[in-house]
Protein backbone atom coordinates (compact mmCIF):
# COMPACT_ATOMS: atom_id res chain seq x y z
CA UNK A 1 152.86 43.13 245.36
CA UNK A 2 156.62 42.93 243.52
CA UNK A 3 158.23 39.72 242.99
CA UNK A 4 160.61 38.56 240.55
CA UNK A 5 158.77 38.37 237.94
CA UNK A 6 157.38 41.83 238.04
CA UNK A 7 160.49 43.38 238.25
CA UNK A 8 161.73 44.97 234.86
CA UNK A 9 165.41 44.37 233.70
CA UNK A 10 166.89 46.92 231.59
CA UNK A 11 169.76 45.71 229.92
CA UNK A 12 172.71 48.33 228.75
CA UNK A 13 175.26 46.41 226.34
CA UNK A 14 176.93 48.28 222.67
CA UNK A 15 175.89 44.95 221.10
CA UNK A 16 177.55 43.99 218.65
CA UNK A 17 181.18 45.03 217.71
CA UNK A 18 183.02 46.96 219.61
CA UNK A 19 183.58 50.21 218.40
CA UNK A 20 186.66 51.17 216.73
CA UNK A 21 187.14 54.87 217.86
CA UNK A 22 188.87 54.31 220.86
CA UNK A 23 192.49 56.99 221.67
CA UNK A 24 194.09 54.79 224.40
CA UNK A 25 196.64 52.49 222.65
CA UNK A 26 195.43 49.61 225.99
CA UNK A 27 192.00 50.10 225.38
CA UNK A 28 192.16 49.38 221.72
CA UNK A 29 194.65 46.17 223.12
CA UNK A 30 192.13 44.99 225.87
CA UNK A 31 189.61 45.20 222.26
CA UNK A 32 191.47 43.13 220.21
CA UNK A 33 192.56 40.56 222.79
CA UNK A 34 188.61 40.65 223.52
CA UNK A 35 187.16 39.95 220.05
CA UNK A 36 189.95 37.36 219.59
CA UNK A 37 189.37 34.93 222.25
CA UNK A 38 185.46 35.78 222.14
CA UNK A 39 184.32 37.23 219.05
CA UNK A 40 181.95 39.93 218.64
CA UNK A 41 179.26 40.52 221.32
CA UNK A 42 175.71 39.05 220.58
CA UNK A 43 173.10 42.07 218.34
CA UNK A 44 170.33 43.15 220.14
CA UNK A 45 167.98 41.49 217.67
CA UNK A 46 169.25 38.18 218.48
CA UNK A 47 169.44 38.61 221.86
CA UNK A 48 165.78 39.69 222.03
CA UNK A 49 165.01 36.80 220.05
CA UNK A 50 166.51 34.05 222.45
CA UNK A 51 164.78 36.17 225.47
CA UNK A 52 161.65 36.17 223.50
CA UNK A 53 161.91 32.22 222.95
CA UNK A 54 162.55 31.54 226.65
CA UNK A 55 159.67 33.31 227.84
CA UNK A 56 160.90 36.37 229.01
CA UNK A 57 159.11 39.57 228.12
CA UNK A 58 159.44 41.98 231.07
CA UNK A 59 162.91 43.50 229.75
CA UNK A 60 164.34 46.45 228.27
CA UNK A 61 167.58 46.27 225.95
CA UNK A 62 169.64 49.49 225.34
CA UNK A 63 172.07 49.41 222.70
CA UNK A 64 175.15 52.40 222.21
CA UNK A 65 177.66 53.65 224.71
CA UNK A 66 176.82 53.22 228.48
CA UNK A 67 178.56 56.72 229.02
CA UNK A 68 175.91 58.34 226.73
CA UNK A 69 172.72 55.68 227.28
CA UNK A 70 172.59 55.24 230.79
CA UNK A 71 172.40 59.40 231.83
CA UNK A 72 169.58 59.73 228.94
CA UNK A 73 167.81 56.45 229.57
CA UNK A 74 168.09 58.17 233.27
CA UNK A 75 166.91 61.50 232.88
CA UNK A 76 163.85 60.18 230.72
CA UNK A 77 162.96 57.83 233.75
CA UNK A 78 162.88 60.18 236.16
CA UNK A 79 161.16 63.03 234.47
């Protein structure tokens, strides 16, 4: 029987900076404004790490672009 703690998160983030290739003069703003007020985004390590010390084991973390991770992480699932 599922419940919620046999349910698997999967967890899609760049962790980390944000990456620095971006064209659109706003989107490079929105980055900048982003980092400023919040700093850089937590690594996957060390996000693992505090999930790991809390307990929590059924999880997946996927680092890199959601645009490019999700449709592979996708098409792998549902081969």
């Amino acid at each position: 029987m599922e419940n919620q703690q046999t349910r698997k998160v999967i967890g899609f983030d760049i962790f980390g900076e944000f990456p620095r290739n971006l064209k659109l003069e706003s989107d490079i703003k929105f980055v900048d404004r982003f980092e400023k007020a919040g700093g850089n985004g937590i690594s996957i390590e060390e996000l693992s790490k505090h999930l790991n010390d809390k307990g929590f084991e059924n999880y997946k973390l996927v680092g890199g672009d959601i645009l490019i991770t999700l449709p592979e992480f996708m098409e792998k699932t549902l081969l």
